[in-house]
N, C-alpha and C. Protein backbone atom coordinates (compact mmCIF):
# COMPACT_ATOMS: atom_id res chain seq x y z
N UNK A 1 144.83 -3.03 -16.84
CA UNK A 1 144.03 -3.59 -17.91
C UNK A 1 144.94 -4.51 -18.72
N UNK A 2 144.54 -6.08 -18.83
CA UNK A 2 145.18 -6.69 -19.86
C UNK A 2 144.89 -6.79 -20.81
N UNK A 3 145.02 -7.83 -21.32
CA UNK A 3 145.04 -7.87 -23.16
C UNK A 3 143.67 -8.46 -23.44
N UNK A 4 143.22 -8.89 -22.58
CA UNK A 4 141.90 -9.46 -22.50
C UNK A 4 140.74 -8.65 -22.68
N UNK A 5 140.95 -7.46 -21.92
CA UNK A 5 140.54 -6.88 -21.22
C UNK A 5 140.57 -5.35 -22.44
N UNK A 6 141.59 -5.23 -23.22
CA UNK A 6 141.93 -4.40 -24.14
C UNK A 6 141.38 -4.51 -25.55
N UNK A 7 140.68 -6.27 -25.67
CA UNK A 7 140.23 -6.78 -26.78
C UNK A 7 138.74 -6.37 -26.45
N UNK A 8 138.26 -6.82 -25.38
CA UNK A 8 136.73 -6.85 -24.76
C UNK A 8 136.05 -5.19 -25.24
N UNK A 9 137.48 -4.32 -24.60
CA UNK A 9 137.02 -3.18 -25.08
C UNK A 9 136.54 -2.39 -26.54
N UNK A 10 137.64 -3.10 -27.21
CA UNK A 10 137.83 -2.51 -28.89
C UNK A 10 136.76 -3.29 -29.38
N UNK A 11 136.00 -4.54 -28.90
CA UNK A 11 135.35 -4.85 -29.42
C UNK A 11 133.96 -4.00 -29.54
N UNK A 12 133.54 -3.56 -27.75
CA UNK A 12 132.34 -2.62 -27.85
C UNK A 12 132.78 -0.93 -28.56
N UNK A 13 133.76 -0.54 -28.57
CA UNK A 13 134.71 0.44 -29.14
C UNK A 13 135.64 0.47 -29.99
N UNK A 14 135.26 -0.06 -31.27
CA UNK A 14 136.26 0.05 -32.41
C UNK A 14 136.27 1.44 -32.94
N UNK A 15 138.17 1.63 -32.77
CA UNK A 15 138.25 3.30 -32.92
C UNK A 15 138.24 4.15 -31.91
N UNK A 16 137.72 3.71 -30.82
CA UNK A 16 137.69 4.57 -29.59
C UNK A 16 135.95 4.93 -30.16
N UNK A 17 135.47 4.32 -30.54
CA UNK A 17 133.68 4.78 -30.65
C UNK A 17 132.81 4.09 -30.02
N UNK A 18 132.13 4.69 -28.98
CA UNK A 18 131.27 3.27 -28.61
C UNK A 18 129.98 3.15 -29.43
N UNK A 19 130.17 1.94 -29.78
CA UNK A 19 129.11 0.90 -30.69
C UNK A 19 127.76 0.77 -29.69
N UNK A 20 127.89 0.29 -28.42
CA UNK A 20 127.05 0.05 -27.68
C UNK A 20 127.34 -0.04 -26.20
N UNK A 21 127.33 0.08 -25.10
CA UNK A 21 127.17 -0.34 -24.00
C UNK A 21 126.71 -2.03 -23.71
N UNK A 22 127.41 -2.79 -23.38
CA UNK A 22 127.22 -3.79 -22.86
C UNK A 22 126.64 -4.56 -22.10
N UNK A 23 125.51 -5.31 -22.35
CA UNK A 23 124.08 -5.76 -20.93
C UNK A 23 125.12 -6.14 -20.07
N UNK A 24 125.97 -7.25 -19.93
CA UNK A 24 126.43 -7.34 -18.98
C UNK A 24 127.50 -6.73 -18.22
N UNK A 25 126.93 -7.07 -17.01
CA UNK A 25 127.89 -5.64 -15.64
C UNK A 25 128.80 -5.46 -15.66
N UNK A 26 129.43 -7.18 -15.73
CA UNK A 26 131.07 -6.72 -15.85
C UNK A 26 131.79 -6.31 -17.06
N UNK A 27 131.12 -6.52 -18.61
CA UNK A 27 131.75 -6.14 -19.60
C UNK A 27 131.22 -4.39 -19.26
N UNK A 28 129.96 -3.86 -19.06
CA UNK A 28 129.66 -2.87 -18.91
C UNK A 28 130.91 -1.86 -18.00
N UNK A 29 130.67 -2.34 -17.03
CA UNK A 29 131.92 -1.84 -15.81
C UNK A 29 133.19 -1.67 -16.54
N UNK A 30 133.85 -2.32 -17.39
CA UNK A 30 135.48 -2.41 -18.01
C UNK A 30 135.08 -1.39 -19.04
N UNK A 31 133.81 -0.89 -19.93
CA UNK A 31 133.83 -0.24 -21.08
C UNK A 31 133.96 1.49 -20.63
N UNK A 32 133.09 1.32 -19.47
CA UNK A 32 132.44 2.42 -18.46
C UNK A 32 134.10 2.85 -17.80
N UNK A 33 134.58 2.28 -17.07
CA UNK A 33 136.37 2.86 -16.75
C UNK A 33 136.97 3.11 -18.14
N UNK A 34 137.22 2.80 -19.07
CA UNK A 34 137.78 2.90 -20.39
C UNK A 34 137.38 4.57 -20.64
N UNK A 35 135.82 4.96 -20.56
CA UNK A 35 135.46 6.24 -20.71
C UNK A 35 135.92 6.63 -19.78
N UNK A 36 135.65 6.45 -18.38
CA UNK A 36 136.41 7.69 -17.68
C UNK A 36 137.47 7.82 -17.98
N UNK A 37 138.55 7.61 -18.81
CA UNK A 37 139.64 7.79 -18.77
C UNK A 37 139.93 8.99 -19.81
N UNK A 38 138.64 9.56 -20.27
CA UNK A 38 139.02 10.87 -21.04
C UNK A 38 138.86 11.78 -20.01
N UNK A 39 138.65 12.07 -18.72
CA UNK A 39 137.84 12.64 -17.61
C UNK A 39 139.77 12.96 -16.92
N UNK A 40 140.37 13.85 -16.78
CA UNK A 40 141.13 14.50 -15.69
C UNK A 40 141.30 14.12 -14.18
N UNK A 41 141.48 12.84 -13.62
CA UNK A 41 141.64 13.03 -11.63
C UNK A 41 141.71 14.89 -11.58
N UNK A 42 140.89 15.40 -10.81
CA UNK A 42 140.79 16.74 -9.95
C UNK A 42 141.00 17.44 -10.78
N UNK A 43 140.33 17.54 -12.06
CA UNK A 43 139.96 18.50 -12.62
C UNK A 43 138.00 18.66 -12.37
N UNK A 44 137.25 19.62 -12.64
CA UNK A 44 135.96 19.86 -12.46
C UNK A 44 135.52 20.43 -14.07
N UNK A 45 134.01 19.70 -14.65
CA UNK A 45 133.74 19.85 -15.55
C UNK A 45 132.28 20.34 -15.84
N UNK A 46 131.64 21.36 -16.32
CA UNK A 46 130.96 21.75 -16.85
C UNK A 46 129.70 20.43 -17.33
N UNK A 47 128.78 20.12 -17.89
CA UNK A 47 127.50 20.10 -18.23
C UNK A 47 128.02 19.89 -19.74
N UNK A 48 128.51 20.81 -19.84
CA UNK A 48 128.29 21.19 -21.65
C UNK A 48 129.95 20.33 -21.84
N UNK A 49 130.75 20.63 -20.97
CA UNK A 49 131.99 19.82 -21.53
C UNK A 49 132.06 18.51 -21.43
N UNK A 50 131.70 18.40 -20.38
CA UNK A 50 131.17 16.52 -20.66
C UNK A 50 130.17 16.02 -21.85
N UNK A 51 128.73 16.71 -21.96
CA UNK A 51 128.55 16.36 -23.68
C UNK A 51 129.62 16.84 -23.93
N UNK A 52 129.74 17.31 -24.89
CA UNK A 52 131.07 17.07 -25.77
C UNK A 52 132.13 15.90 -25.53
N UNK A 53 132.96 15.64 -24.89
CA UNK A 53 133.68 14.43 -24.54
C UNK A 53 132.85 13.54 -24.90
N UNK A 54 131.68 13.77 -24.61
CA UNK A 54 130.58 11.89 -24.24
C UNK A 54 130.27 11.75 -26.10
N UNK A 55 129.77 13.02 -26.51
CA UNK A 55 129.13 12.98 -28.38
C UNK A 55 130.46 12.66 -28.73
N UNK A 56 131.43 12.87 -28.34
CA UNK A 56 132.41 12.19 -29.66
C UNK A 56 132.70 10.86 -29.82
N UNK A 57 132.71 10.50 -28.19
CA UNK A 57 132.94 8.94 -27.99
C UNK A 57 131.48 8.12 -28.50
N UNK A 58 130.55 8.93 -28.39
CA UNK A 58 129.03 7.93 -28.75
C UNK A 58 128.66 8.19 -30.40
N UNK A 59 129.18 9.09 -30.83
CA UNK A 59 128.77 9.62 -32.51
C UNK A 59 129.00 8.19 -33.14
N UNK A 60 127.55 7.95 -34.05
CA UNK A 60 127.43 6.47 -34.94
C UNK A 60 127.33 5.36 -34.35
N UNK A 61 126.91 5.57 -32.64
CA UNK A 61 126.59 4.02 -31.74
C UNK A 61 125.50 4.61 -31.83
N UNK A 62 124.84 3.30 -30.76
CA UNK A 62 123.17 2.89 -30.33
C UNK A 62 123.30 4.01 -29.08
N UNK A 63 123.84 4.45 -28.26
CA UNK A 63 124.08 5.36 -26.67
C UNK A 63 124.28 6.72 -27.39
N UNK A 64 123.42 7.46 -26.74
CA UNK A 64 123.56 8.71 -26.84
C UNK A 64 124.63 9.34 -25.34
N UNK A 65 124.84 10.27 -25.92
CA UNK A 65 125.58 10.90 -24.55
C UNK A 65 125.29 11.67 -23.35
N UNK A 66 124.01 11.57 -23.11
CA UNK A 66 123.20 11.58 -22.07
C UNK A 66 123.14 10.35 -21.34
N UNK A 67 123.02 8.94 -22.13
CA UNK A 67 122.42 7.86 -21.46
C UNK A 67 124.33 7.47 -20.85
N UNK A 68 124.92 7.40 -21.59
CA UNK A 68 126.82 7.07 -21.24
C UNK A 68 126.44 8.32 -19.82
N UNK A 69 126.68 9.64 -19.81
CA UNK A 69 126.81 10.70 -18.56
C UNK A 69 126.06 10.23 -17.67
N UNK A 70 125.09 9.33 -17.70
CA UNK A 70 124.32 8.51 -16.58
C UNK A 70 124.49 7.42 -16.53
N UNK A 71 125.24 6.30 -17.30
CA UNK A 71 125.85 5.03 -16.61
C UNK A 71 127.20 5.92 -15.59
N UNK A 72 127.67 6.61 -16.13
CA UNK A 72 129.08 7.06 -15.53
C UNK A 72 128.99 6.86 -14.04
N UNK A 73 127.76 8.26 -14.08
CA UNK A 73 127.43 8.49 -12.42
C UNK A 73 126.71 7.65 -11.72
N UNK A 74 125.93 6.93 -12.39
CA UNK A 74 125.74 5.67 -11.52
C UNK A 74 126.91 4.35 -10.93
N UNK A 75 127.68 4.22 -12.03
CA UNK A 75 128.61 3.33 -11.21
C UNK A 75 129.72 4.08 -10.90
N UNK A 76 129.51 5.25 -10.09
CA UNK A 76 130.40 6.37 -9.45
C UNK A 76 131.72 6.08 -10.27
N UNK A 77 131.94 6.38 -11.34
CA UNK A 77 132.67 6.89 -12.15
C UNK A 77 133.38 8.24 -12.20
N UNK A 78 131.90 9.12 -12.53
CA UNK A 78 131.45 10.58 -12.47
C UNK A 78 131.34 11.02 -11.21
N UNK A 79 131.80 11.96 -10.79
CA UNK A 79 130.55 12.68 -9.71
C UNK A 79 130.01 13.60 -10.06
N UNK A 80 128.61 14.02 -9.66
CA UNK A 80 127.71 15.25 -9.89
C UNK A 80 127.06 16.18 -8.85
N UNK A 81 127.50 17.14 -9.26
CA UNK A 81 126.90 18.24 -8.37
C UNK A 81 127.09 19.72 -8.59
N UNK A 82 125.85 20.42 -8.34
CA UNK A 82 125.32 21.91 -9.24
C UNK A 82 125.74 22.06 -10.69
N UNK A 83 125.62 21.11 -11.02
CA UNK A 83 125.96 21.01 -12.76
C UNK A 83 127.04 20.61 -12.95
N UNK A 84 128.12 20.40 -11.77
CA UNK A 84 129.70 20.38 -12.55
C UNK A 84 130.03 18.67 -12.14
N UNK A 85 130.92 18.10 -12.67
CA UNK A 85 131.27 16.91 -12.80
C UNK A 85 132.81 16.61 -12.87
N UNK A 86 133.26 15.91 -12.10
CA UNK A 86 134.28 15.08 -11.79
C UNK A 86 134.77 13.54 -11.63
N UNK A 87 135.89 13.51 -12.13
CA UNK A 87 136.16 12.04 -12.05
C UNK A 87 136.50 11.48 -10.84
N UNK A 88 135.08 10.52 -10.36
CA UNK A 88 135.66 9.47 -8.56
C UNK A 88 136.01 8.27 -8.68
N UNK A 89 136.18 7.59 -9.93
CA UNK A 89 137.00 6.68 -10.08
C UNK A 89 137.52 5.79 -11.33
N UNK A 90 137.81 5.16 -11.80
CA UNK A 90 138.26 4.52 -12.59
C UNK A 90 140.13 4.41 -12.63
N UNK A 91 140.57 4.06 -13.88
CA UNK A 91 141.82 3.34 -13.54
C UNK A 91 142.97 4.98 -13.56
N UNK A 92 144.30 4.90 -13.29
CA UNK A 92 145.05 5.76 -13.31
C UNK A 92 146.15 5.23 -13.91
N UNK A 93 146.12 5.63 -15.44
CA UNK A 93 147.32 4.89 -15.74
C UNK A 93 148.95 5.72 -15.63
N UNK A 94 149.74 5.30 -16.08
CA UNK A 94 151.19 5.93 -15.74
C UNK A 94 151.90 6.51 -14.60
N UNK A 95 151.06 5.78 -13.82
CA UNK A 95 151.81 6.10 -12.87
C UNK A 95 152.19 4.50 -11.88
C-alpha cells in the first residue's frame, strides 16, 4: 500500500472509522483489504466476534456491520462457513 493509497483510505476512514464504503470498486476493494487487516491469516472466527471487530470499525458511519461482513465475503476477503469466518485474502503486512 502506498501513500496514495494510505490517503484514499483515511479519507473513507478517518481514525480508523469507516465513514462510508465507497461506490466505486476499486476505491471499495482498497477500503475492504484495509478491514481485513483486523482479521488474523489462520485464525477462525465466531459470528459474534466478527460483529464486534466490524461495530467498532462502522460505529458513527452510514455501513452497519452486517452490510461491511457481507462486502468482505463477497469480494472473498472473508470466508464463511457454519457460522465461523476466516481471513482468504487481503494484504500481509511485515513480512
Amino acid at each position: 500500500m502506498d501513500d496514495h493509497d494510505l490517503r484514499l483510505v483515511e479519507r473513507f476512514m478517518p481514525g480508523g472509522r469507516l465513514r462510508r464504503v465507497p461506490s466505486k470498486a476499486s476505491k471499495r476493494r482498497l477500503v475492504l483489504e484495509h478491514v481485513a487487516q483486523l482479521f488474523e491469516p489462520g485464525v477462525r472466527y465466531s459470528e459474534r466476534q466478527v460483529d464486534a471487530i466490524l461495530t467498532g470499525v462502522c460505529e458513527g458511519g452510514e455501513t452497519d456491520h452486517v452490510s461491511l461482513r457481507r462486502y468482505l465475503v463477497d469480494a472473498q476477503l472473508l470466508g464463511r462457513e457454519s457460522g465461523e469466518y476466516w481471513r482468504i485474502g487481503g494484504w500481509v503486512y511485515g513480512t
